[in-house]
N, C-alpha and C. Protein backbone atom coordinates (compact mmCIF):
# COMPACT_ATOMS: atom_id res chain seq x y z
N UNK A 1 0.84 -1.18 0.00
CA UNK A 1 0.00 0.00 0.00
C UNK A 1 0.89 1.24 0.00
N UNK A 2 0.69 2.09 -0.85
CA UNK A 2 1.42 3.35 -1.01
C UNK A 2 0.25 4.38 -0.22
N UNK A 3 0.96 5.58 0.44
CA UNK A 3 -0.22 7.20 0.43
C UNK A 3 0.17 7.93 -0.02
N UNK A 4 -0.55 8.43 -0.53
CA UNK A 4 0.17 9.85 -1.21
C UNK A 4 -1.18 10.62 -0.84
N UNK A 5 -0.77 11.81 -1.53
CA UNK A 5 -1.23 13.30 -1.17
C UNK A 5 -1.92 13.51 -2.88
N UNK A 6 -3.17 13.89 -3.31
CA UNK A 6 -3.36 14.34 -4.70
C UNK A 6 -3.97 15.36 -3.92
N UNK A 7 -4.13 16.20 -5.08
CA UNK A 7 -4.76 17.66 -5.23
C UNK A 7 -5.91 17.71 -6.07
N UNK A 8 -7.33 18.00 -5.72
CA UNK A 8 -7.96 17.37 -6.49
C UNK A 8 -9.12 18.12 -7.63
N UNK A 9 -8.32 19.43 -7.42
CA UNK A 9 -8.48 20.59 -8.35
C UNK A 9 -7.49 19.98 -9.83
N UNK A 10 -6.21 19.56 -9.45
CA UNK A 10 -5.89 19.53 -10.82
C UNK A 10 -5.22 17.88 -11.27
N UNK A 11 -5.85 17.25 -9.74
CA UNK A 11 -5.63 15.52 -9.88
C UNK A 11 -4.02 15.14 -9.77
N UNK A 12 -3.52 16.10 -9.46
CA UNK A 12 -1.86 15.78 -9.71
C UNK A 12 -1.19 14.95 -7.82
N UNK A 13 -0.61 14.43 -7.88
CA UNK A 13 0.24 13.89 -6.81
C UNK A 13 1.40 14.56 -5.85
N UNK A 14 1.48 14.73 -4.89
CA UNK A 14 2.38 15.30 -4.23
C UNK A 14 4.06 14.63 -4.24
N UNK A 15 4.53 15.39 -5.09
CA UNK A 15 6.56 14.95 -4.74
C UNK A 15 7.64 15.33 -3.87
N UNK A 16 6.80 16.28 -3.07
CA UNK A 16 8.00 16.77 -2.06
C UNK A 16 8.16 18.15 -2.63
N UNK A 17 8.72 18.78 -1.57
CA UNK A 17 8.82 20.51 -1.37
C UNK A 17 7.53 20.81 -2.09
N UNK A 18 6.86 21.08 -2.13
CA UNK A 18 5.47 21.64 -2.88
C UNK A 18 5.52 21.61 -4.62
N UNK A 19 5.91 20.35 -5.31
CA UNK A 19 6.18 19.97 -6.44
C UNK A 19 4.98 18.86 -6.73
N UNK A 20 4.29 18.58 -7.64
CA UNK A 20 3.32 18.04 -7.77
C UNK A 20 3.59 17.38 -9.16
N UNK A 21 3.57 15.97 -9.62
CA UNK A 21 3.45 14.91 -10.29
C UNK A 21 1.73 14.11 -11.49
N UNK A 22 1.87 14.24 -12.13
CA UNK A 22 0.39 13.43 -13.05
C UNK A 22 0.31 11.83 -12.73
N UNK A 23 1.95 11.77 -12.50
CA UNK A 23 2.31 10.17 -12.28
C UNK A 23 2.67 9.53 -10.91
N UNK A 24 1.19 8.72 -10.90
CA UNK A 24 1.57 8.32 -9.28
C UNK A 24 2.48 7.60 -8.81
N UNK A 25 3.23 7.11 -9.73
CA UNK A 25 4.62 5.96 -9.76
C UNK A 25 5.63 6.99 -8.86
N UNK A 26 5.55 8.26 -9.42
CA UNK A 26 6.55 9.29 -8.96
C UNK A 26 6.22 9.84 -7.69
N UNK A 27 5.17 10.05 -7.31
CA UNK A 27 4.66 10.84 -5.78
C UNK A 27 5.50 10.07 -4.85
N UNK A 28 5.64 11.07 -3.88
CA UNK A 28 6.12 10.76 -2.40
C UNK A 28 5.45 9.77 -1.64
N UNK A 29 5.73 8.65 -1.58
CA UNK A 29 4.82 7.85 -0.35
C UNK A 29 5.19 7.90 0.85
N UNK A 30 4.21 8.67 1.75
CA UNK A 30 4.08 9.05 3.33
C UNK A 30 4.41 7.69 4.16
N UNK A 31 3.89 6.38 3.14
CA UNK A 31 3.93 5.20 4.17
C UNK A 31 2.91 5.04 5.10
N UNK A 32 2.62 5.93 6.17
CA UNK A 32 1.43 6.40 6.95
C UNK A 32 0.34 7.63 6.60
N UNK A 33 -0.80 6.88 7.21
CA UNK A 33 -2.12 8.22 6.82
C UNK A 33 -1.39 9.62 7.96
N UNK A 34 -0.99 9.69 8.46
CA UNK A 34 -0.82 10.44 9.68
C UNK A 34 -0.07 11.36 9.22
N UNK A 35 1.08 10.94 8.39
CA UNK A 35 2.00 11.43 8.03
C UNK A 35 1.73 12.27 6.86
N UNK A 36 1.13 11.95 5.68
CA UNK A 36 0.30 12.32 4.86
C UNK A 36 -0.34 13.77 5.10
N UNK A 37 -1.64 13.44 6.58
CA UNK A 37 -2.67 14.49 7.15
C UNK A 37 -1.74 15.41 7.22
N UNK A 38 -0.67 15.05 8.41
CA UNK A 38 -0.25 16.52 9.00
C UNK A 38 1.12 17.23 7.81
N UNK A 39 0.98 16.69 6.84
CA UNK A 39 1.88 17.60 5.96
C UNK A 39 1.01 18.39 5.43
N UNK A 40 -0.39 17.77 5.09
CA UNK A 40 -1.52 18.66 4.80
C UNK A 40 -2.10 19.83 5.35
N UNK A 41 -1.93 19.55 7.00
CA UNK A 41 -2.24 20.27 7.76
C UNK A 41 -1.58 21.71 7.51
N UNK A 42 0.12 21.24 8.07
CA UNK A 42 0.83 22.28 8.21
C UNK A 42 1.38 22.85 6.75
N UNK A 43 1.05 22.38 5.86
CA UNK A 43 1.36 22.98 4.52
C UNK A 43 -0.15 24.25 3.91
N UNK A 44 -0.74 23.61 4.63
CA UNK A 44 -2.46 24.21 4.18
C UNK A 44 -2.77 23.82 2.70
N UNK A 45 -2.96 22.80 2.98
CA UNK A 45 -2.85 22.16 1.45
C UNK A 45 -4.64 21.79 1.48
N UNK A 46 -5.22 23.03 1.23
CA UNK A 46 -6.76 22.98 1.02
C UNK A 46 -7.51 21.82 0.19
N UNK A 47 -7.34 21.81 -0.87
CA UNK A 47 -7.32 21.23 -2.12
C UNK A 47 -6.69 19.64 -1.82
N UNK A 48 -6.51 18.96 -1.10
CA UNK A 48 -5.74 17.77 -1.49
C UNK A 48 -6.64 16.55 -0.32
N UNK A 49 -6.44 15.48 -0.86
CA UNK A 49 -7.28 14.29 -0.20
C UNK A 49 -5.90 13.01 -0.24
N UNK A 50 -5.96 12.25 1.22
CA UNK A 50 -4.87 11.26 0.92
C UNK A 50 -5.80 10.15 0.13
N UNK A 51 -5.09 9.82 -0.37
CA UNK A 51 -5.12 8.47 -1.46
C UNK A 51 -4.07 6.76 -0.83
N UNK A 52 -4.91 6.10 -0.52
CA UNK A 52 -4.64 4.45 0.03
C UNK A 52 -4.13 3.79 -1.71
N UNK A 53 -3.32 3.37 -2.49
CA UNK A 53 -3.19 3.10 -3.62
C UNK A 53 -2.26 1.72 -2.98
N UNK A 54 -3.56 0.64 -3.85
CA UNK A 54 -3.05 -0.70 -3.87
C UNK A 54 -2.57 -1.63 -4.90
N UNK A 55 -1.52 -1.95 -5.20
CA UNK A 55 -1.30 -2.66 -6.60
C UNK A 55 -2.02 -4.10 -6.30
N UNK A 56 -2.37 -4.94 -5.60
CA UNK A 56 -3.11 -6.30 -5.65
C UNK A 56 -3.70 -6.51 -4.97
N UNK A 57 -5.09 -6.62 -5.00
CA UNK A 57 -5.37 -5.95 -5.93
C UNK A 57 -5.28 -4.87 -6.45
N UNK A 58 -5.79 -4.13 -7.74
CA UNK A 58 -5.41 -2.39 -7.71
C UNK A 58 -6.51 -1.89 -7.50
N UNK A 59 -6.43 -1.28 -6.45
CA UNK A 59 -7.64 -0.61 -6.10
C UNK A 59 -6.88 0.74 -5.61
N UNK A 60 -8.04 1.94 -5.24
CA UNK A 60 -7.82 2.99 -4.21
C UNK A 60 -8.89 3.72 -3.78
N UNK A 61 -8.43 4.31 -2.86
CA UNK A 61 -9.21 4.57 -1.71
C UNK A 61 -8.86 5.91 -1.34
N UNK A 62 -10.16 7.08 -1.37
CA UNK A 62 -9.63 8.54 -1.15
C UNK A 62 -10.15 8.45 0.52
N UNK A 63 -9.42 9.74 0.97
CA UNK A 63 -9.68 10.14 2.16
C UNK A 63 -9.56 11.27 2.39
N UNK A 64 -10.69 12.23 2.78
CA UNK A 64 -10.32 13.55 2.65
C UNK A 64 -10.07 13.86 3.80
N UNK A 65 -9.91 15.07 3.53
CA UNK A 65 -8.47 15.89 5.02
C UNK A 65 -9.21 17.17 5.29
N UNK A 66 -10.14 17.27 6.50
CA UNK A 66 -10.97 18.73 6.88
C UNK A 66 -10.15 19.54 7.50
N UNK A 67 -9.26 20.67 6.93
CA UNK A 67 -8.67 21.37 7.47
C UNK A 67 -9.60 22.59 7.69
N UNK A 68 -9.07 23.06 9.68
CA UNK A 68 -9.77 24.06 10.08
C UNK A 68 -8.58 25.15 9.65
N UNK A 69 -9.05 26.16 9.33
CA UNK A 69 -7.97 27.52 9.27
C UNK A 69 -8.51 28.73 9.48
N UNK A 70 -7.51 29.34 10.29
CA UNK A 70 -8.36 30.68 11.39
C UNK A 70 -7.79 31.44 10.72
């Protein structure tokens, strides 16, 4: 199981430093949902939902991320 970070305004994948990917082969995998959230968090990454991506079967699985911001 890979996580990654998409953005889902323009569907693209998260690569690190605020660089974004079409190809999910290439995204950053967090490894953990947790890890994933709070980059979301503290990045304010409005726009983005973690993604569970399974090669066997291939399936995936979104999860969105309710960020509060004051």
């Amino acid at each position: 199981m890979k996580v990654l970070l998409r953005n889902t305004k323009t569907s693209r994948y998260y690569t690190g430093l605020n660089e974004w990917t079409a190809d999910p082969s290439l995204a950053l995998d967090f490894g953990v949902i947790e890890y994933a959230a709070r980059l979301a968090v503290a990045e304010k990454l409005t726009e983005t939902v973690v993604i569970l991506r399974y090669d066997s079967p291939p399936c995936e699985l979104t999860l969105p991320i309710h960020l509060i911001l004051s």
